[in-house]
PDB file of N, CA and C in Angstrom:
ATOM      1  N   UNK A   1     -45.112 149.804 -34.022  1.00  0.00           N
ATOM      2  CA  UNK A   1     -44.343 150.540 -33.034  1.00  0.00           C
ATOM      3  C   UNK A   1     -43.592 149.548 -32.147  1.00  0.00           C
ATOM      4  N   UNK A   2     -42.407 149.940 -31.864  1.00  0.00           N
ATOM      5  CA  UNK A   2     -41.570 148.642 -30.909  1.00  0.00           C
ATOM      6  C   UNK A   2     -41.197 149.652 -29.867  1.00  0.00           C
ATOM      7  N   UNK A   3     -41.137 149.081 -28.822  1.00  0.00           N
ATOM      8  CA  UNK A   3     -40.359 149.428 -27.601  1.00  0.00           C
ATOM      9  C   UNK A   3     -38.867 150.050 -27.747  1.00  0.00           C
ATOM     10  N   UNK A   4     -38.577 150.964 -27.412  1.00  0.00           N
ATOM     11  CA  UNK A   4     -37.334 151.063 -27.149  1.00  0.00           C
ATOM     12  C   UNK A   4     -36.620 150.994 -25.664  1.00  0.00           C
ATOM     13  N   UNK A   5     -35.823 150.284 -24.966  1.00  0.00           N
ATOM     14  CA  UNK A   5     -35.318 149.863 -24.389  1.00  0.00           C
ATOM     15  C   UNK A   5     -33.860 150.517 -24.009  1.00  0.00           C
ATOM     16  N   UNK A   6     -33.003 151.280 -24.792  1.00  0.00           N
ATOM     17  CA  UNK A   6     -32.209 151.444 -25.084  1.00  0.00           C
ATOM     18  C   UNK A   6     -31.745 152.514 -23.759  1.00  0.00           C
ATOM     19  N   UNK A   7     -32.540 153.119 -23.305  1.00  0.00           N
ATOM     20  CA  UNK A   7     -32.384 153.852 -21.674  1.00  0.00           C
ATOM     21  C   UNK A   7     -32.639 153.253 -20.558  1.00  0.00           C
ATOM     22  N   UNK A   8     -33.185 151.891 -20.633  1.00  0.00           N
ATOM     23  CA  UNK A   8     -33.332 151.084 -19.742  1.00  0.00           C
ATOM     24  C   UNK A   8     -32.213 150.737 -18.864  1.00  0.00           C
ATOM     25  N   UNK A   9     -32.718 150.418 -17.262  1.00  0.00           N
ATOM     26  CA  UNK A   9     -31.266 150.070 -16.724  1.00  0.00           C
ATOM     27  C   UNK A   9     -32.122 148.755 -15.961  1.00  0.00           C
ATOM     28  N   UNK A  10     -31.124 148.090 -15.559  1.00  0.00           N
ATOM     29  CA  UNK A  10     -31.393 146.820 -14.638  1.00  0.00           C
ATOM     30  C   UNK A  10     -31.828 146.735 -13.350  1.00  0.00           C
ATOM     31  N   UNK A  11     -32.130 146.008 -12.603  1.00  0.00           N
ATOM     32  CA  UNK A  11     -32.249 146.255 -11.407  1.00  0.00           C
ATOM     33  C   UNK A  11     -33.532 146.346 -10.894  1.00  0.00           C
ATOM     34  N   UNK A  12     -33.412 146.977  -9.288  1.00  0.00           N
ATOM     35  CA  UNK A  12     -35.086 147.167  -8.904  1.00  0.00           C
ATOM     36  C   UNK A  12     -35.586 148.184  -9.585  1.00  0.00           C
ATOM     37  N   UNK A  13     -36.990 148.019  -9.610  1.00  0.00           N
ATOM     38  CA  UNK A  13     -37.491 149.540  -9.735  1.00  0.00           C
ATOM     39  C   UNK A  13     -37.391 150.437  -8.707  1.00  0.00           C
ATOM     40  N   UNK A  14     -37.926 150.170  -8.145  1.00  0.00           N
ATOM     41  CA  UNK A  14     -38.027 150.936  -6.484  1.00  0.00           C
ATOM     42  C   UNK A  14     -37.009 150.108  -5.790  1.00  0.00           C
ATOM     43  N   UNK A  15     -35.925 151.081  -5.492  1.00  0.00           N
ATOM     44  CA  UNK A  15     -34.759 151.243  -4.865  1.00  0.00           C
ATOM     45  C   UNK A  15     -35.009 151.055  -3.417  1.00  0.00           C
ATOM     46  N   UNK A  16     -34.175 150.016  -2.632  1.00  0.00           N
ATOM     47  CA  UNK A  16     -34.917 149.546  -1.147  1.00  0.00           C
ATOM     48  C   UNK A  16     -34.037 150.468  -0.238  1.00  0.00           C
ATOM     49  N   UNK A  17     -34.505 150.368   0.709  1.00  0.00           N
ATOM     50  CA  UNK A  17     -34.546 152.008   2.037  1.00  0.00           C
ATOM     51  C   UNK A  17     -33.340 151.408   2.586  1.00  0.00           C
ATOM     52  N   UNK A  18     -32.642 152.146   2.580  1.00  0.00           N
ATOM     53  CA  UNK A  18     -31.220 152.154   3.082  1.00  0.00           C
ATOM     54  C   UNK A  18     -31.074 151.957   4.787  1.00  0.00           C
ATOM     55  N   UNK A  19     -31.699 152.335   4.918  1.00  0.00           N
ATOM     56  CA  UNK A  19     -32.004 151.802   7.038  1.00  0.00           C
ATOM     57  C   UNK A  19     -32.004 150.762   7.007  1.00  0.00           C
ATOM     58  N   UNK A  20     -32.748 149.600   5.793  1.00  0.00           N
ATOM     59  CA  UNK A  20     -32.907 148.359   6.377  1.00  0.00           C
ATOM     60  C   UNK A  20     -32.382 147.315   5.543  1.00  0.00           C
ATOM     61  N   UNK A  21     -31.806 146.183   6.121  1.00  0.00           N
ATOM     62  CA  UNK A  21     -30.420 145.470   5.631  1.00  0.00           C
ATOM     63  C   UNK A  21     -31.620 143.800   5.343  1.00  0.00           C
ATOM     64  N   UNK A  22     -30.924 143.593   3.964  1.00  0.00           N
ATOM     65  CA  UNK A  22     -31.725 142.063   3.717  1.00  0.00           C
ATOM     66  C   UNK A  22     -31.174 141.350   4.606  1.00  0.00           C
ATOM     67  N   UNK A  23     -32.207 140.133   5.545  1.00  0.00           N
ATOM     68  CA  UNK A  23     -31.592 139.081   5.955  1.00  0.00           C
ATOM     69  C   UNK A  23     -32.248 137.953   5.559  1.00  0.00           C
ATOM     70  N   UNK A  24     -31.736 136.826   6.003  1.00  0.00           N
ATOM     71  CA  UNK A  24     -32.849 135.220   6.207  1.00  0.00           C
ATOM     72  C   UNK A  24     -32.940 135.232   7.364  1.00  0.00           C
ATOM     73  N   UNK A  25     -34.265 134.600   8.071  1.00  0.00           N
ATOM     74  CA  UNK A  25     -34.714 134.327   9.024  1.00  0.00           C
ATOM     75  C   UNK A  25     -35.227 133.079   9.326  1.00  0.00           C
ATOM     76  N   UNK A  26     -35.590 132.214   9.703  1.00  0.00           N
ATOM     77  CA  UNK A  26     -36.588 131.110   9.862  1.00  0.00           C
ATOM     78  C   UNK A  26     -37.646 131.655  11.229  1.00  0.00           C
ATOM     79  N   UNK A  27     -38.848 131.534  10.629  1.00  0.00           N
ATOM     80  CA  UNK A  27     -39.730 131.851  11.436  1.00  0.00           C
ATOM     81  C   UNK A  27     -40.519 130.921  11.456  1.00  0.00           C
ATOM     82  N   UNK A  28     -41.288 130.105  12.744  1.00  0.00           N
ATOM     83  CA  UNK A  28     -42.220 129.706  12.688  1.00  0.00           C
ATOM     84  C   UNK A  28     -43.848 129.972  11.629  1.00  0.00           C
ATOM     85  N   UNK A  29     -44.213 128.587  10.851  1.00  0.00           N
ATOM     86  CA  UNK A  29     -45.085 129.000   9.717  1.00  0.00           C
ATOM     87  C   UNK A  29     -46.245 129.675  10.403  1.00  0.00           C
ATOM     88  N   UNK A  30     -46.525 129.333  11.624  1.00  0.00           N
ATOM     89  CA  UNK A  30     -47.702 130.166  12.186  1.00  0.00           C
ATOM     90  C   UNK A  30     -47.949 131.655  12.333  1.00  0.00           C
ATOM     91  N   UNK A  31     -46.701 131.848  12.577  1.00  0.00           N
ATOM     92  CA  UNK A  31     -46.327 133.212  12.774  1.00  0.00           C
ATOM     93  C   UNK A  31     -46.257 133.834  11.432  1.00  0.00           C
ATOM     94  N   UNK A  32     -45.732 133.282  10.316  1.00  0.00           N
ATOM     95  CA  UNK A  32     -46.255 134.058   8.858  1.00  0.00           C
ATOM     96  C   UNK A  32     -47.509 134.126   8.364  1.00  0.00           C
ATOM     97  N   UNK A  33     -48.025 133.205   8.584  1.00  0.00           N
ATOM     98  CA  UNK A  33     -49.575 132.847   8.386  1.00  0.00           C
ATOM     99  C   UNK A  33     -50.365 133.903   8.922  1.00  0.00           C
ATOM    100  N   UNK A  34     -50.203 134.251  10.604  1.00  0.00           N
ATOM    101  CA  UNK A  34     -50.755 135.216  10.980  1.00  0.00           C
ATOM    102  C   UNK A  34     -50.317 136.713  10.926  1.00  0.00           C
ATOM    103  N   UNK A  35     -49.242 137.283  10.020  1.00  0.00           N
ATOM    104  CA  UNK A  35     -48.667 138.478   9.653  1.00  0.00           C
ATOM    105  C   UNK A  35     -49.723 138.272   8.101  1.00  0.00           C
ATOM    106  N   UNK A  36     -49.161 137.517   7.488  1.00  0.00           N
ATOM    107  CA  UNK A  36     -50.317 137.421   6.252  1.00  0.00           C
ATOM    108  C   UNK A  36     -51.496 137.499   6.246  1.00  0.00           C
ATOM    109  N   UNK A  37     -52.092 136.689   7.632  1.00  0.00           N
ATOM    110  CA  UNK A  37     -53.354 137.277   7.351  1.00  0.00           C
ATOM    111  C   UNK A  37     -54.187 138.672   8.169  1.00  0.00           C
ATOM    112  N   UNK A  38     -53.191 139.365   8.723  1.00  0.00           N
ATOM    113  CA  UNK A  38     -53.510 141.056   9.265  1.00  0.00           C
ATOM    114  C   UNK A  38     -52.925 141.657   8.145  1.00  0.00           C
ATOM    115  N   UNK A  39     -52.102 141.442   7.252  1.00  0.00           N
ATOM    116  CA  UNK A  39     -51.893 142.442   6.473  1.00  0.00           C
ATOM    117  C   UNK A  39     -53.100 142.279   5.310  1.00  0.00           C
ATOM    118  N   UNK A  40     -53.653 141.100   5.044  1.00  0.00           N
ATOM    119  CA  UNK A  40     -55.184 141.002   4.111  1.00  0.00           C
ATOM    120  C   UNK A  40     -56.558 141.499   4.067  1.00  0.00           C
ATOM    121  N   UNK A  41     -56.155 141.387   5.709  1.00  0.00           N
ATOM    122  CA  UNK A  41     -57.707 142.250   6.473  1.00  0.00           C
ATOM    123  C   UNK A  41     -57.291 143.659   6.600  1.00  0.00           C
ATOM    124  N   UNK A  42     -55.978 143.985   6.346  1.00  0.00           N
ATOM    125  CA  UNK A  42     -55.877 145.632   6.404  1.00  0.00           C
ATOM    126  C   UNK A  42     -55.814 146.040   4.904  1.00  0.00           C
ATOM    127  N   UNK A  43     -56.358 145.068   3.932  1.00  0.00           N
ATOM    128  CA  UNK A  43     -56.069 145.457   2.679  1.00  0.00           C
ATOM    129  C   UNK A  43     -55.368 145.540   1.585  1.00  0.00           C
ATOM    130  N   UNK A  44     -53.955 145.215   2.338  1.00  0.00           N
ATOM    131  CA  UNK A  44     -52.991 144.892   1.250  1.00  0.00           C
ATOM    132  C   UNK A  44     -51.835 145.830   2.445  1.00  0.00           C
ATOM    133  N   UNK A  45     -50.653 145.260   1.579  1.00  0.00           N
ATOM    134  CA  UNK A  45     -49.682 145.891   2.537  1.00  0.00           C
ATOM    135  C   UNK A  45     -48.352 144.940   1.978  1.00  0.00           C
ATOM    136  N   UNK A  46     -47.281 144.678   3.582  1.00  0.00           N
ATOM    137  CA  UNK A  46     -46.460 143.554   3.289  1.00  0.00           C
ATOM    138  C   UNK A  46     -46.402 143.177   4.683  1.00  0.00           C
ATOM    139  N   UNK A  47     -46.697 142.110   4.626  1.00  0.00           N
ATOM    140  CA  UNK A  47     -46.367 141.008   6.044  1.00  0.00           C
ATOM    141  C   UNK A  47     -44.723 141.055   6.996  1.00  0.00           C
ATOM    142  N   UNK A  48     -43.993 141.559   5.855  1.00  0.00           N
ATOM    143  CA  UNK A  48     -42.647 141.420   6.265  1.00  0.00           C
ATOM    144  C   UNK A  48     -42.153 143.394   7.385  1.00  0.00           C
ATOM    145  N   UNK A  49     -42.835 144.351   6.620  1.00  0.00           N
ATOM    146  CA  UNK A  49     -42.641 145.219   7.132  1.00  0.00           C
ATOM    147  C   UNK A  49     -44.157 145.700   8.554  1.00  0.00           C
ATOM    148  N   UNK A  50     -44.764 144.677   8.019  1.00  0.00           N
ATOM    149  CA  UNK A  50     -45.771 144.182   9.891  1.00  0.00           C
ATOM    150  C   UNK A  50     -44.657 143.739  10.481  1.00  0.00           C
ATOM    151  N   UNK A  51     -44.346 142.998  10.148  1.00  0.00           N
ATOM    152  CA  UNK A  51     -43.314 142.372  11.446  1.00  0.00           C
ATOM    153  C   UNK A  51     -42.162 143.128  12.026  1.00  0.00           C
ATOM    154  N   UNK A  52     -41.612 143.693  11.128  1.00  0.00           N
ATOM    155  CA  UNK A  52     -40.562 144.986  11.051  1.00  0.00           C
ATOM    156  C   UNK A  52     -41.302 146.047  12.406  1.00  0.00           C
ATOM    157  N   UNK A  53     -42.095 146.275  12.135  1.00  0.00           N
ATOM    158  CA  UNK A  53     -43.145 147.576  13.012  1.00  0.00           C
ATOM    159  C   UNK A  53     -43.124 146.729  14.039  1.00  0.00           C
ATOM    160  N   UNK A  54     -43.863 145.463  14.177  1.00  0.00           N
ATOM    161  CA  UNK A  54     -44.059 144.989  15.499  1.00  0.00           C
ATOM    162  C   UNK A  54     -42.967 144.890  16.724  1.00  0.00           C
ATOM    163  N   UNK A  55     -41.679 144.810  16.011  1.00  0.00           N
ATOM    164  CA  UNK A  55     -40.441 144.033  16.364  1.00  0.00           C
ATOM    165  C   UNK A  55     -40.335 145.572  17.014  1.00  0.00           C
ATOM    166  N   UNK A  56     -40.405 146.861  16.027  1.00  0.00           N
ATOM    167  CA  UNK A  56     -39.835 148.113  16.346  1.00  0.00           C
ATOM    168  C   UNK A  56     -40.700 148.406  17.819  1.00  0.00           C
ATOM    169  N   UNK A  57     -42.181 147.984  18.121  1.00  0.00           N
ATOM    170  CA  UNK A  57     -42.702 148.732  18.818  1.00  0.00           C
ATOM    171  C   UNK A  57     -42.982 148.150  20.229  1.00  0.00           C
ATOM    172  N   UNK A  58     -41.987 147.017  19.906  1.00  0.00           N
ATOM    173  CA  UNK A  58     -42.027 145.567  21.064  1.00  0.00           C
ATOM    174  C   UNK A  58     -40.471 146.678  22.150  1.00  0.00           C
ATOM    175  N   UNK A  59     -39.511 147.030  21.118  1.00  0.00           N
ATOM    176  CA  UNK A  59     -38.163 147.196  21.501  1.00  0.00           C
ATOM    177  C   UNK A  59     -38.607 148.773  22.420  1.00  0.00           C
ATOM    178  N   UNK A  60     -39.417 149.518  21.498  1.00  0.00           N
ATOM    179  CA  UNK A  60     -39.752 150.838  22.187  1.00  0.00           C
ATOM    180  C   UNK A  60     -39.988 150.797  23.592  1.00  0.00           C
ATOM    181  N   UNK A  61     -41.003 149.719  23.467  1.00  0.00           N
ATOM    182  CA  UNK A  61     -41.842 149.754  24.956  1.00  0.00           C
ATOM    183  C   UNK A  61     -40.967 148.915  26.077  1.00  0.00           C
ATOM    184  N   UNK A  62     -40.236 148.404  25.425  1.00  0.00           N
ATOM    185  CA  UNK A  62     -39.471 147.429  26.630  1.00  0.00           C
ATOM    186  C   UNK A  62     -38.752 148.916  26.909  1.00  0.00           C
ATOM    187  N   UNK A  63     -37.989 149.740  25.847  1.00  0.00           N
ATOM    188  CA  UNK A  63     -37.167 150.836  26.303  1.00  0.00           C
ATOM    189  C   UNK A  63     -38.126 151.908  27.360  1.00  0.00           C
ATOM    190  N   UNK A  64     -39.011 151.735  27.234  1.00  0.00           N
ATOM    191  CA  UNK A  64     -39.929 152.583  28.120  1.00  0.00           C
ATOM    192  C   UNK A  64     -39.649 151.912  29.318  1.00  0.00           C
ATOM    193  N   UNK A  65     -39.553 150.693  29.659  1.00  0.00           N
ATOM    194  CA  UNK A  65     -40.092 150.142  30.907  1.00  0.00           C
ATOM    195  C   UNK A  65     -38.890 150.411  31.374  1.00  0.00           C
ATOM    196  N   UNK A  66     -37.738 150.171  31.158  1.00  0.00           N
ATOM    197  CA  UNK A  66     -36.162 150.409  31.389  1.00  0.00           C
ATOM    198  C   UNK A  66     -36.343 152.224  32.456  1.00  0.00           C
ATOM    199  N   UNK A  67     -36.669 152.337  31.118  1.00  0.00           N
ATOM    200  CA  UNK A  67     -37.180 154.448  31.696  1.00  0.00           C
ATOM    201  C   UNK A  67     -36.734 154.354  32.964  1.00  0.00           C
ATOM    202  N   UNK A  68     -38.634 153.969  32.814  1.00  0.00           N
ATOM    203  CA  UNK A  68     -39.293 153.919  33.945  1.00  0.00           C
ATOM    204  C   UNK A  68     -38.942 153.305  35.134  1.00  0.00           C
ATOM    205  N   UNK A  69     -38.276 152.357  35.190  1.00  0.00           N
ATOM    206  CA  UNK A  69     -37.323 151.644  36.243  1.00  0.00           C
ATOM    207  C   UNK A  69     -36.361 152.621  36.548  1.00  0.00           C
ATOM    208  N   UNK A  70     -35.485 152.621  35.704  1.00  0.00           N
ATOM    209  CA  UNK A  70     -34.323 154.167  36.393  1.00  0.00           C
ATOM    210  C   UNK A  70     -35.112 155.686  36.994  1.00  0.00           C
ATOM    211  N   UNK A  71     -35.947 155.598  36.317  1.00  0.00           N
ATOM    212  CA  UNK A  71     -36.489 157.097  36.990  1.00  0.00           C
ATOM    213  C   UNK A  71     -36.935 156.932  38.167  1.00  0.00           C
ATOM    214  N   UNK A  72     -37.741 155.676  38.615  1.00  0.00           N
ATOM    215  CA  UNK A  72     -38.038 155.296  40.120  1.00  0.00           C
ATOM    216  C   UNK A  72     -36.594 155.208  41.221  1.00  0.00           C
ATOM    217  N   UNK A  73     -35.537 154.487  40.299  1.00  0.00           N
ATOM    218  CA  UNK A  73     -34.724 154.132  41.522  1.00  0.00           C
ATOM    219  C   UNK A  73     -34.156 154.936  41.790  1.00  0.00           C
ATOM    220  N   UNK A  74     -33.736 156.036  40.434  1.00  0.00           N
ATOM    221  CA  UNK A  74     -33.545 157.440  40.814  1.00  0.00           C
ATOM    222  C   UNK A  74     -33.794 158.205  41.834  1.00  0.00           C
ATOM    223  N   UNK A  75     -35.379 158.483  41.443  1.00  0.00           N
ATOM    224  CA  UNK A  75     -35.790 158.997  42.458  1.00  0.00           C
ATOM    225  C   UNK A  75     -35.942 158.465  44.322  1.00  0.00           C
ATOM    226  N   UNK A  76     -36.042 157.133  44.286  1.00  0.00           N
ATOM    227  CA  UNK A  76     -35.745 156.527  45.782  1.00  0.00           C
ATOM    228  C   UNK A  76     -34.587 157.249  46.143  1.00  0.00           C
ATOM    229  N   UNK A  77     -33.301 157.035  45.461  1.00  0.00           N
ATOM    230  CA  UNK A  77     -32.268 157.258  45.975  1.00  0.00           C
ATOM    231  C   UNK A  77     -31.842 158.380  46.001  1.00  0.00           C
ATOM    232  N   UNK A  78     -32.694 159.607  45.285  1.00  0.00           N
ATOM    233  CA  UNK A  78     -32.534 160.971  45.921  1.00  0.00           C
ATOM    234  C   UNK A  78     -33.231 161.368  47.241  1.00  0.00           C
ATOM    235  N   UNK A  79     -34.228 160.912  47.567  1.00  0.00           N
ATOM    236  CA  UNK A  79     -35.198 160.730  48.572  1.00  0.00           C
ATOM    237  C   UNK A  79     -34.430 159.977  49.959  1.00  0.00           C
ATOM    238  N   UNK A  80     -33.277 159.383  49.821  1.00  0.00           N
ATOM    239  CA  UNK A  80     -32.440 159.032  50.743  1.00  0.00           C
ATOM    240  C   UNK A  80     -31.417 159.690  51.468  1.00  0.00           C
ATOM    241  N   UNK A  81     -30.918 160.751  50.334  1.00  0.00           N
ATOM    242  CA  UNK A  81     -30.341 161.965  50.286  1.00  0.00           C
ATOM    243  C   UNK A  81     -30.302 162.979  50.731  1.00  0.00           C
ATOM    244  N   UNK A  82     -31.271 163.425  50.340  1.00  0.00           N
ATOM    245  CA  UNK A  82     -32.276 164.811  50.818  1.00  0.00           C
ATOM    246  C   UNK A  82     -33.503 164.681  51.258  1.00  0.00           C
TER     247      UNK A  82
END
């Protein structure tokens, strides 16, 4: 029995997520070392989309603190008002 091939196409298998764009980076080796080794102790995974999450949940919370700053000065300066 031989393989047939003949419907085969090239490329990835699994087609990469359109939200997110290849880059190069240079990162400190420590800093891969320690994405590699939380993604080992969680079992398997990818180090690269840890970092992806971390980066996402670093940006969230700074956007929180932003908030939270306008909603205070906000509020002072309605409190000046009325």
């Amino acid at each position: 029995m031989t393989d047939d091939f003949s419907k085969g196409k090239r490329g990835a298998v699994v087609k990469a997520d359109p939200n997110k764009a290849r880059i190069t980076i240079r990162l400190n080796q420590g800093i891969i070392d320690h994405f590699k080794n939380l993604v080992h102790e969680q079992g398997g995974g990818n180090y690269q989309t840890l970092i992806n999450d971390v980066l996402q949940d670093h940006i969230m919370a700074h956007n929180k603190e932003l908030e939270d700053t306008l909603r205070k000065v906000i509020r002072e300066e309605m409190k000046k008002v009325g």
